[in-house]
N, C-alpha and C. Protein backbone atom coordinates (compact mmCIF):
# COMPACT_ATOMS: atom_id res chain seq x y z
N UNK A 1 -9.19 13.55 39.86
CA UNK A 1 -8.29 13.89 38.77
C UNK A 1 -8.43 12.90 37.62
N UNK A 2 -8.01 11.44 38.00
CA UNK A 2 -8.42 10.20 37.18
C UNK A 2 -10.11 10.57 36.19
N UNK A 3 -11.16 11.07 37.10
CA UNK A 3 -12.32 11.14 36.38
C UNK A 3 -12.27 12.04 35.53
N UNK A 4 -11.72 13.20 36.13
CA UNK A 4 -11.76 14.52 35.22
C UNK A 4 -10.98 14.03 33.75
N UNK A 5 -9.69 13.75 33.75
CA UNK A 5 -9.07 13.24 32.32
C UNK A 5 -9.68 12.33 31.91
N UNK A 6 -10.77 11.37 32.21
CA UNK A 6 -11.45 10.41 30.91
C UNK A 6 -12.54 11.36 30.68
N UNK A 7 -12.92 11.74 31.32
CA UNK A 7 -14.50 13.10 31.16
C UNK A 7 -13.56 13.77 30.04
N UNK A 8 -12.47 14.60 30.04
CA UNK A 8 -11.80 15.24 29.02
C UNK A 8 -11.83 14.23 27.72
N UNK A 9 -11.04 13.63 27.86
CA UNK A 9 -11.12 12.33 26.64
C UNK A 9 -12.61 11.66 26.07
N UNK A 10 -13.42 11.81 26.50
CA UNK A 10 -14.62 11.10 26.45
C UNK A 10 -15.36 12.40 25.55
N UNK A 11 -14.89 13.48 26.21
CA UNK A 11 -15.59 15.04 25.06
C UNK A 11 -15.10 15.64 24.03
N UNK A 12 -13.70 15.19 24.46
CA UNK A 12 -12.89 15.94 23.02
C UNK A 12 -13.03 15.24 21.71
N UNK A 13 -13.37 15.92 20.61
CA UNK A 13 -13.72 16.10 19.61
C UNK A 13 -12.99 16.00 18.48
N UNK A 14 -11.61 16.65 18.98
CA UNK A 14 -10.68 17.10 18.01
C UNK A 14 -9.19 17.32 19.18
N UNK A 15 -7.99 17.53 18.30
CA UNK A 15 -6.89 17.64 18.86
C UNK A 15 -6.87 19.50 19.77
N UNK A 16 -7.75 20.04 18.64
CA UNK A 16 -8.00 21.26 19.74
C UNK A 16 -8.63 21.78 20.98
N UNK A 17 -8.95 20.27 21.15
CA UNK A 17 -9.93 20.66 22.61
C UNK A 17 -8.47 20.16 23.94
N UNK A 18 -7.63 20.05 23.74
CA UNK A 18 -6.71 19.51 24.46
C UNK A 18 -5.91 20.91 24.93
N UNK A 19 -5.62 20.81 26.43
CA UNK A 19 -4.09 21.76 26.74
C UNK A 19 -3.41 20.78 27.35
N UNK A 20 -2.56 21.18 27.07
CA UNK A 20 -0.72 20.29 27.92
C UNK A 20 -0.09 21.19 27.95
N UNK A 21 0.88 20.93 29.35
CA UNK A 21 2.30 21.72 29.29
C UNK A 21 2.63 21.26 28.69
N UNK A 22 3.92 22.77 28.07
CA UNK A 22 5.27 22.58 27.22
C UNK A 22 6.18 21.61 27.87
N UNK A 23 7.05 21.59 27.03
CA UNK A 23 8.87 21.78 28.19
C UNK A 23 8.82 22.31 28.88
N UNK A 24 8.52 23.54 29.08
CA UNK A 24 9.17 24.07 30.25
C UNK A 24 7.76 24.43 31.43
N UNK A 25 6.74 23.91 30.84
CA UNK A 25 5.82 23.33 32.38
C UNK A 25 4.32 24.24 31.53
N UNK A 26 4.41 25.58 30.96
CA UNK A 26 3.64 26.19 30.78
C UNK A 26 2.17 25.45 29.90
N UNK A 27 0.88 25.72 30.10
CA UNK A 27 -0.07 25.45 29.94
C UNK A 27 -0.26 25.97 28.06
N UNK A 28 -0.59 24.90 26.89
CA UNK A 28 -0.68 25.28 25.98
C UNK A 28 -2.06 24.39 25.29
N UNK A 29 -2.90 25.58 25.10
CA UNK A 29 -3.88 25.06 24.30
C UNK A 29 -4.28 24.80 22.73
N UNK A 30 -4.31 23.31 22.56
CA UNK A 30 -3.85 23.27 21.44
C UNK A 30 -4.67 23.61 20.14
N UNK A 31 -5.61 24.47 20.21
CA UNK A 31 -6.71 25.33 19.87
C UNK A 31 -5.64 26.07 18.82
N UNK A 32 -4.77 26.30 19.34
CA UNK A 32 -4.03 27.47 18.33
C UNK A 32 -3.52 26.65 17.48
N UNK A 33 -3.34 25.52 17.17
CA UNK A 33 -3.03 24.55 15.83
C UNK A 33 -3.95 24.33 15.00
N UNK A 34 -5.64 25.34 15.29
CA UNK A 34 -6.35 25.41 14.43
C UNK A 34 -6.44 25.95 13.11
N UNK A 35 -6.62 25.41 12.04
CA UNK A 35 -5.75 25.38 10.67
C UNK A 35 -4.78 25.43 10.23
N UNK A 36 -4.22 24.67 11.21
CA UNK A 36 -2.88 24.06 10.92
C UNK A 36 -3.42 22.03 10.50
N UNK A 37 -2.03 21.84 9.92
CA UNK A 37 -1.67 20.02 9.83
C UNK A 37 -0.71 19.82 10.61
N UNK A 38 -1.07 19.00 11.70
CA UNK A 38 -0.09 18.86 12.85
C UNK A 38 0.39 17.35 12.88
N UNK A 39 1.76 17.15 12.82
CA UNK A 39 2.32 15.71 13.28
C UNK A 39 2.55 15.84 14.77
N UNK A 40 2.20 14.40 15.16
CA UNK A 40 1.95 14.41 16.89
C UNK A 40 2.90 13.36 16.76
N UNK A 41 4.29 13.89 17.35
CA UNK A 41 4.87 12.20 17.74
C UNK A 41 5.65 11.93 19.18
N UNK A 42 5.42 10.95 19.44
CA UNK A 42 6.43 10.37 20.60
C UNK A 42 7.66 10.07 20.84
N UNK A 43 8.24 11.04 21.56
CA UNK A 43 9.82 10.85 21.10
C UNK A 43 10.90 10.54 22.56
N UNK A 44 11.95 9.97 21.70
CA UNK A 44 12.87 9.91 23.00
C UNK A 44 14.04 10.14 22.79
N UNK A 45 14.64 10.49 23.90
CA UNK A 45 16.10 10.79 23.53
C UNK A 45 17.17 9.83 23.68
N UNK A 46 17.22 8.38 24.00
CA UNK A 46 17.92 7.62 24.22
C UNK A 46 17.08 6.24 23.16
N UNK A 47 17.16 6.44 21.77
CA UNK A 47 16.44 5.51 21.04
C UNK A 47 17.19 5.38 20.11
N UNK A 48 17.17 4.24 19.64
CA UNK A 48 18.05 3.72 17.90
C UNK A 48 17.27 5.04 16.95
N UNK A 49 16.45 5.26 16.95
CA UNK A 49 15.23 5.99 16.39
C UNK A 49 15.69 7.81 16.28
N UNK A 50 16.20 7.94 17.47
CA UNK A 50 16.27 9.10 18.01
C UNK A 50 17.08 9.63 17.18
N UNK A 51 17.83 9.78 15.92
CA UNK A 51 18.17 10.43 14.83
C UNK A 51 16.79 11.36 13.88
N UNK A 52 15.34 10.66 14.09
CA UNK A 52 14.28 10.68 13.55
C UNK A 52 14.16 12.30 13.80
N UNK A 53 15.01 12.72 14.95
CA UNK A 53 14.66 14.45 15.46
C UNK A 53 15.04 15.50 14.33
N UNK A 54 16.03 15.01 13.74
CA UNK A 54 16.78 15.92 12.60
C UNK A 54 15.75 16.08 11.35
N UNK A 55 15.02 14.51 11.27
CA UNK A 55 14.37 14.78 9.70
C UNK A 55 13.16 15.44 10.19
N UNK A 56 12.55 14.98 11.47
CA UNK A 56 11.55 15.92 11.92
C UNK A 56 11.53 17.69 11.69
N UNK A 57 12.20 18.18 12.56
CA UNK A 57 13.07 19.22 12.51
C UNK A 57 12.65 19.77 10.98
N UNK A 58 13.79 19.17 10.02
CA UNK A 58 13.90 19.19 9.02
C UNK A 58 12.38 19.85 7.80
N UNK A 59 11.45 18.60 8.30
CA UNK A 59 10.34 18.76 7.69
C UNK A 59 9.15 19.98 8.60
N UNK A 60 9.51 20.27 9.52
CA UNK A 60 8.67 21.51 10.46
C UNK A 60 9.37 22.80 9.96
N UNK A 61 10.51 22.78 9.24
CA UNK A 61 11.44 24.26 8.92
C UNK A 61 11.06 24.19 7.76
N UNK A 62 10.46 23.20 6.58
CA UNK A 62 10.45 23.22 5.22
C UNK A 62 8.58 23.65 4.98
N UNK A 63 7.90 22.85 5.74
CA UNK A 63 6.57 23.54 5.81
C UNK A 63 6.07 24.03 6.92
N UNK A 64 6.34 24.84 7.96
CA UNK A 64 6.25 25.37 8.60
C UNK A 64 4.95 26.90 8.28
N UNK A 65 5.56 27.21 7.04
CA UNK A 65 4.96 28.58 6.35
C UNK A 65 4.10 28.10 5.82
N UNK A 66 3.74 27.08 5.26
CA UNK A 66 2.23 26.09 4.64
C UNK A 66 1.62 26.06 5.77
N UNK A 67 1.92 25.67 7.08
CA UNK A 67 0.93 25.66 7.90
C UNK A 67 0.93 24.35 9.14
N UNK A 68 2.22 23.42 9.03
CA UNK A 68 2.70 22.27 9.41
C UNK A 68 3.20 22.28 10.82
N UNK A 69 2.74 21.92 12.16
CA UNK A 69 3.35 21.85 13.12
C UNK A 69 3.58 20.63 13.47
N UNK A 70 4.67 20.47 14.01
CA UNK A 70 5.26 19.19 14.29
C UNK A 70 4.77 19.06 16.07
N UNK A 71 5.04 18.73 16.66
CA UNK A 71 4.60 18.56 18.48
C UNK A 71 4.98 17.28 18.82
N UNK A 72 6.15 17.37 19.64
CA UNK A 72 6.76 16.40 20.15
C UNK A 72 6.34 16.13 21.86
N UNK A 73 6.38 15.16 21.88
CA UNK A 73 5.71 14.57 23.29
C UNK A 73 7.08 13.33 23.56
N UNK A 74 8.23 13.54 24.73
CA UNK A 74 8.48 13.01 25.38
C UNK A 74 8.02 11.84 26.19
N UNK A 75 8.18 10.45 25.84
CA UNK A 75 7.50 9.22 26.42
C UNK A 75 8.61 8.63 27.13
N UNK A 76 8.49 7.88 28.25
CA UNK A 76 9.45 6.65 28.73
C UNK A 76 8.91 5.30 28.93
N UNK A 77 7.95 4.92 27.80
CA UNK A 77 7.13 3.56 28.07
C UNK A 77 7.95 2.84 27.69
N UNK A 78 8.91 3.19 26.65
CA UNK A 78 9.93 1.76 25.76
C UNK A 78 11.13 1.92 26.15
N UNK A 79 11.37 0.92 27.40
CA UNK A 79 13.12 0.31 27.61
C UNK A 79 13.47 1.87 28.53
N UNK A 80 12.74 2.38 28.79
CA UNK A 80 12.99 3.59 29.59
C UNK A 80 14.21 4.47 29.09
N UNK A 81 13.93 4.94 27.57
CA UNK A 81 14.90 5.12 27.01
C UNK A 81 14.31 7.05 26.55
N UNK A 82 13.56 7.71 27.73
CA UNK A 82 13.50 8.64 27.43
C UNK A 82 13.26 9.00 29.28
N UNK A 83 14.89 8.86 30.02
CA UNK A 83 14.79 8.98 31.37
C UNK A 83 14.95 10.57 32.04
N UNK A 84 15.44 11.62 31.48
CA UNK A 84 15.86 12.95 31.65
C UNK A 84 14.48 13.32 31.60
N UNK A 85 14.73 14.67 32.83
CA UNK A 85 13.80 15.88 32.93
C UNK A 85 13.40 15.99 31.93
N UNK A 86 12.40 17.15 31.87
CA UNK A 86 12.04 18.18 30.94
C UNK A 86 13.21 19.08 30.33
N UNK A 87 13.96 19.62 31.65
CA UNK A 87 15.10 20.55 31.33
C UNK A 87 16.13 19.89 30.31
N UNK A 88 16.28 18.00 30.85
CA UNK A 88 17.21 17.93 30.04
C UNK A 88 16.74 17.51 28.73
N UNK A 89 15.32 17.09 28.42
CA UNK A 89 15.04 16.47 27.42
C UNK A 89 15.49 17.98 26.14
N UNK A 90 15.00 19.12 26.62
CA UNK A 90 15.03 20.36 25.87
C UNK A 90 16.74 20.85 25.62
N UNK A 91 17.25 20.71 26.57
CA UNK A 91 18.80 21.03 26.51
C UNK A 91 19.40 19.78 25.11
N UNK A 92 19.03 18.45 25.35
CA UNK A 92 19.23 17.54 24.25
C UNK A 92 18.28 17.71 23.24
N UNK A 93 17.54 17.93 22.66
CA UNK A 93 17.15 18.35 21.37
C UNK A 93 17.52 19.59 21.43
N UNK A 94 17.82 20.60 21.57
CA UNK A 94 18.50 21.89 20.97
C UNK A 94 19.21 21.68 20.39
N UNK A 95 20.28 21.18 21.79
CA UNK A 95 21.87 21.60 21.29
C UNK A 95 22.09 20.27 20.34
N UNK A 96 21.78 19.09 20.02
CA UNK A 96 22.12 18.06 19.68
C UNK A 96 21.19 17.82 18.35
N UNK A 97 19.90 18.06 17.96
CA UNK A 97 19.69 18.42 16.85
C UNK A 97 18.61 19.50 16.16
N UNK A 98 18.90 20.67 17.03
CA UNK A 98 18.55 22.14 16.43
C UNK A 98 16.70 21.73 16.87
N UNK A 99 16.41 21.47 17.59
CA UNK A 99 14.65 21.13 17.38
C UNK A 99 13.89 22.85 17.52
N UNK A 100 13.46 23.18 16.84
CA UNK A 100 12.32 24.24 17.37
C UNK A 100 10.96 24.55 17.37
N UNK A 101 10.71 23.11 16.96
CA UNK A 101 9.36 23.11 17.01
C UNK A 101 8.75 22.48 18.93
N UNK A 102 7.32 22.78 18.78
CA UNK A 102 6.83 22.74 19.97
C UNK A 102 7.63 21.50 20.73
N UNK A 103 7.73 21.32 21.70
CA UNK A 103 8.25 20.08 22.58
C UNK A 103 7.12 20.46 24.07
N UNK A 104 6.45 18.80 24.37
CA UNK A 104 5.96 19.11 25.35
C UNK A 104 6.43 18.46 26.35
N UNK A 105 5.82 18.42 27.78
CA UNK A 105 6.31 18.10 28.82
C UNK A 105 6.30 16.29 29.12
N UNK A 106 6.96 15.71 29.36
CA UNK A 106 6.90 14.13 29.56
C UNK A 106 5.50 13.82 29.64
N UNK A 107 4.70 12.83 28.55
CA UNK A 107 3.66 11.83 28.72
C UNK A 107 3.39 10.51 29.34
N UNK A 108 2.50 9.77 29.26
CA UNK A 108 2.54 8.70 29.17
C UNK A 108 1.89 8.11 28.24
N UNK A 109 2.50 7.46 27.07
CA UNK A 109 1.26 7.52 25.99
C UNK A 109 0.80 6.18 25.11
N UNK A 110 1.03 4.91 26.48
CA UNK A 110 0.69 3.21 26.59
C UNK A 110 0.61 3.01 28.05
N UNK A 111 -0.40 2.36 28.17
CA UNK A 111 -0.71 1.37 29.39
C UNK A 111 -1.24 1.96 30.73
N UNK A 112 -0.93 1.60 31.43
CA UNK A 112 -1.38 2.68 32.50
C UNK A 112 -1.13 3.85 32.96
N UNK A 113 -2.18 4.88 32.84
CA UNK A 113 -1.52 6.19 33.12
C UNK A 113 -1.82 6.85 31.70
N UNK A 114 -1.85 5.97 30.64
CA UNK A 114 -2.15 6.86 29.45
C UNK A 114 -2.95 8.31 29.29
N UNK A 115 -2.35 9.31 28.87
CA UNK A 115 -2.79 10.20 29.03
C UNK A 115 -3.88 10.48 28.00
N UNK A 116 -4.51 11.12 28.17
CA UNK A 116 -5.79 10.86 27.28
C UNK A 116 -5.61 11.87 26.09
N UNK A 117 -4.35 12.69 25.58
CA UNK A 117 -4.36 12.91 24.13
C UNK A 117 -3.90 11.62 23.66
N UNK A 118 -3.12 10.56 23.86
CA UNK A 118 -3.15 9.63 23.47
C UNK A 118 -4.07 8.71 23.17
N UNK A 119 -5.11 8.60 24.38
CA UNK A 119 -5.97 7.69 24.54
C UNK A 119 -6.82 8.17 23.49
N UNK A 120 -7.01 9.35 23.15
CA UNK A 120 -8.21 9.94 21.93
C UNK A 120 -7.46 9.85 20.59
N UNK A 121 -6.08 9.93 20.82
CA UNK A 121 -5.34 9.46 18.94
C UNK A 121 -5.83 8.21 18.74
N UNK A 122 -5.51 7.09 19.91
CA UNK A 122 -5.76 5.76 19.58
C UNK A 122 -7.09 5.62 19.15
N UNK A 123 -8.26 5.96 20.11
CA UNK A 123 -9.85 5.87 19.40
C UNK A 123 -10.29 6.30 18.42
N UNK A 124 -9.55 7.45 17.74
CA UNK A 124 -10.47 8.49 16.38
C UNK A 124 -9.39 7.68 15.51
N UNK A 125 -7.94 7.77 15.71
CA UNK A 125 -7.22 7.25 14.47
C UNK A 125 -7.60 6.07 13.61
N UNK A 126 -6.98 5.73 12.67
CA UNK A 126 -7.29 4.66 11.36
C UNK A 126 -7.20 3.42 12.51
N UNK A 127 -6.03 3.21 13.06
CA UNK A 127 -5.50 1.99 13.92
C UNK A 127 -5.40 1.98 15.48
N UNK A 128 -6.13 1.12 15.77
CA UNK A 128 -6.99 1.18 17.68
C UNK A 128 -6.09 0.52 18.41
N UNK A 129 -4.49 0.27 17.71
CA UNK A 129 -3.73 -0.89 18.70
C UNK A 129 -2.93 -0.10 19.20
N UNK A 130 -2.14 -0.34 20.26
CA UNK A 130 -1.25 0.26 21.11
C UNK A 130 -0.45 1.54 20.44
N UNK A 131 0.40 2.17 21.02
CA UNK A 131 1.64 2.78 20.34
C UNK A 131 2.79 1.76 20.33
N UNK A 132 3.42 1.69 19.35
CA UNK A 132 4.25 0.28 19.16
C UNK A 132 5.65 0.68 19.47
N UNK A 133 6.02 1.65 19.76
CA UNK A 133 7.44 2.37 20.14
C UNK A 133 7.66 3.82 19.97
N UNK A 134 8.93 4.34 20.20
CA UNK A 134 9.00 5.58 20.54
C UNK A 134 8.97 6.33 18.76
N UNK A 135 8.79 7.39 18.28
CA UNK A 135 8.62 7.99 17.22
C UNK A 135 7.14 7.47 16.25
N UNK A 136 6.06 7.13 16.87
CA UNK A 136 4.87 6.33 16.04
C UNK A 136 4.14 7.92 16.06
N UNK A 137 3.72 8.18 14.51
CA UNK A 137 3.66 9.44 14.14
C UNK A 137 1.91 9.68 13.86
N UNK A 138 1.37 10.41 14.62
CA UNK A 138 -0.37 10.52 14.08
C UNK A 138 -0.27 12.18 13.08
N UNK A 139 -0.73 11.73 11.98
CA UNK A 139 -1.30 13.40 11.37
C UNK A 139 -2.68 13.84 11.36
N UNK A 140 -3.01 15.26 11.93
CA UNK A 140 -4.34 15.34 12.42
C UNK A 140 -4.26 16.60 11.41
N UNK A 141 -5.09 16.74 10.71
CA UNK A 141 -5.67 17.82 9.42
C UNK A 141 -6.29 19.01 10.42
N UNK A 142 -6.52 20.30 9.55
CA UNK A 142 -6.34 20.95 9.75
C UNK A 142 -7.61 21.36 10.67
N UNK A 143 -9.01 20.58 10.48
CA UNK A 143 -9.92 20.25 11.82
C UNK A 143 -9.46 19.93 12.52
N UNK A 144 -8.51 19.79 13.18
CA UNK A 144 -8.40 18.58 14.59
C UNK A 144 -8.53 17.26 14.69
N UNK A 145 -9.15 16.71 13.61
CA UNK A 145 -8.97 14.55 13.30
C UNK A 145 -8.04 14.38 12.70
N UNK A 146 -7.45 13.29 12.74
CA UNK A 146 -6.66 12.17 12.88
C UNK A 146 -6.89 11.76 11.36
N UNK A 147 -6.31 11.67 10.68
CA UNK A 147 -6.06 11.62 8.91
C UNK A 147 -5.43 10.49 8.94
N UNK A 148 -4.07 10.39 9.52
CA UNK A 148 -3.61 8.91 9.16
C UNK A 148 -2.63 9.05 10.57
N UNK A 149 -2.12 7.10 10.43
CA UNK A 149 -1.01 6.82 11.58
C UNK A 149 0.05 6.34 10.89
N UNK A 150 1.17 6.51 11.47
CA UNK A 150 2.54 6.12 10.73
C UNK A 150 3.18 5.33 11.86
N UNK A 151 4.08 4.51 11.60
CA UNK A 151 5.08 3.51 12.44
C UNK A 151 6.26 4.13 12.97
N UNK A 152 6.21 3.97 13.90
CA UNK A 152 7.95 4.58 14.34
C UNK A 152 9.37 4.25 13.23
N UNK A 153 9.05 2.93 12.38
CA UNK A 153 9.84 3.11 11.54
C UNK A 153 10.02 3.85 10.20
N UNK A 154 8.95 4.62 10.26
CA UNK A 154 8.49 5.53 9.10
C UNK A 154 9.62 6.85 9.35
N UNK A 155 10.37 7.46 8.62
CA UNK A 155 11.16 8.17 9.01
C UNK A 155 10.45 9.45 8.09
N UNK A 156 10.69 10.24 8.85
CA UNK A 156 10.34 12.09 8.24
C UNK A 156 9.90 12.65 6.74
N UNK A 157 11.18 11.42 6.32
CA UNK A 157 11.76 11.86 4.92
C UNK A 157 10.96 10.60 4.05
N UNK A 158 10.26 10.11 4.66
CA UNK A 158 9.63 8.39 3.74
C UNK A 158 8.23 9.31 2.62
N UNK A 159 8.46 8.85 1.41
CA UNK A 159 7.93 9.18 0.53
C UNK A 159 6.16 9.62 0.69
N UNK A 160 5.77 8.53 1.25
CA UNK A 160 4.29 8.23 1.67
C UNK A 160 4.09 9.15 3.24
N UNK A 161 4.42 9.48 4.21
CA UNK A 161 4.17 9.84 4.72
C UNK A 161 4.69 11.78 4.36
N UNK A 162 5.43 11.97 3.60
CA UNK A 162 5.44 13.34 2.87
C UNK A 162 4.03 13.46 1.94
N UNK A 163 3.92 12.56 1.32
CA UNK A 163 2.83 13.00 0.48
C UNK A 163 1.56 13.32 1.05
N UNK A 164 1.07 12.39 2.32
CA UNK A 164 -0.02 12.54 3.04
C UNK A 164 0.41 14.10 3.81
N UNK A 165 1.89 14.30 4.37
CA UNK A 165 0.95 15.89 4.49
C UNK A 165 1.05 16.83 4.02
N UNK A 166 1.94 16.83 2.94
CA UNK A 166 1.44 17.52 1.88
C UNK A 166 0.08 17.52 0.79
N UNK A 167 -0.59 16.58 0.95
CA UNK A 167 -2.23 17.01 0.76
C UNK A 167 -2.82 16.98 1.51
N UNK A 168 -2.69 16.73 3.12
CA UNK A 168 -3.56 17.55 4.07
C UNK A 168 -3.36 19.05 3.73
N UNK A 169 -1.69 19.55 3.66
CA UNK A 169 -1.57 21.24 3.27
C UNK A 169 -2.14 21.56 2.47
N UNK A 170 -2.36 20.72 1.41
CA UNK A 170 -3.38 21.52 0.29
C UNK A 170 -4.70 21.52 0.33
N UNK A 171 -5.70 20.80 1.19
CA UNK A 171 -6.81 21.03 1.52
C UNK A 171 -7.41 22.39 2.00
């Protein structure tokens, strides 16, 4: 299993050569985000941060029709502050801040165990150092690479990280 996911990571090319379960377990290939601009972020539900879901949200309902998917990935590497199921991680972003964009099934996406869509953001992206906390945001253009990385303290609504994908959308 261990060989097969670096053999995966070692071939993939692009963010579309990847499947992961959703939330709710099902197999999604992320092939269908082809020509799309996708934000990939790591999220949790028990984080100072974890307000970040609303502007997310926010910005997946405003360009959504441009072509913008947001894809949230559930982590518990930091302070174990993303401890709930799947069921409950999805029951808390609904009801608590409206999420409807993709949500996938718990990662691991630092240190051991890293799952290798991570392990391939970290190698193709601008910056090769760890994920530095929960909400650290990669935008991958509408090929499947990795355009730029943002900080978990970069919030939804931060000037510079709107502008970058709004001219990935216009490409």
């Amino acid at each position: 299993m261990i060989a097969a996911l670096l053999a995966l990571t070692m071939s993939a090319n692009t963010l579309h050569d990847f499947t992961l379960p959703d939330i709710e377990g099902k197999d999604v290939k992320l092939s269908k985000f082809k020509g799309q601009v996708v934000l990939v972020v790591n999220v949790a539900s028990k984080c100072g941060m974890t307000p970040q879901y609303e502007g997310l949200q926010k910005l997946y309902t405003e360009h959504k029709a441009k072509g913008l998917a947001v894809l949230g990935f559930p982590a518990n590497e930091f302070r174990g502050q993303e401890p709930g199921s799947n069921a409950e991680i999805k029951e808390f972003c609904t009801a608590t801040y409206g999420v409807t964009f993709p949500m996938f099934s718990k990662i691991v996406v630092k240190g051991e165990g890293i799952h290798p869509l991570y392990q391939w953001l970290l190698e193709t992206g601008p910056r090769k150092d760890d994920i530095e906390w929960n909400f650290a945001k990669f935008l991958v253009g509408k090929d499947g690479k990795v355009i730029a990385r943002f900080t978990p303290q970069t919030k939804p609504d931060d000037p510079e990280l709107r502008k970058a994908i709004e001219a990935a959308l216009a490409k």
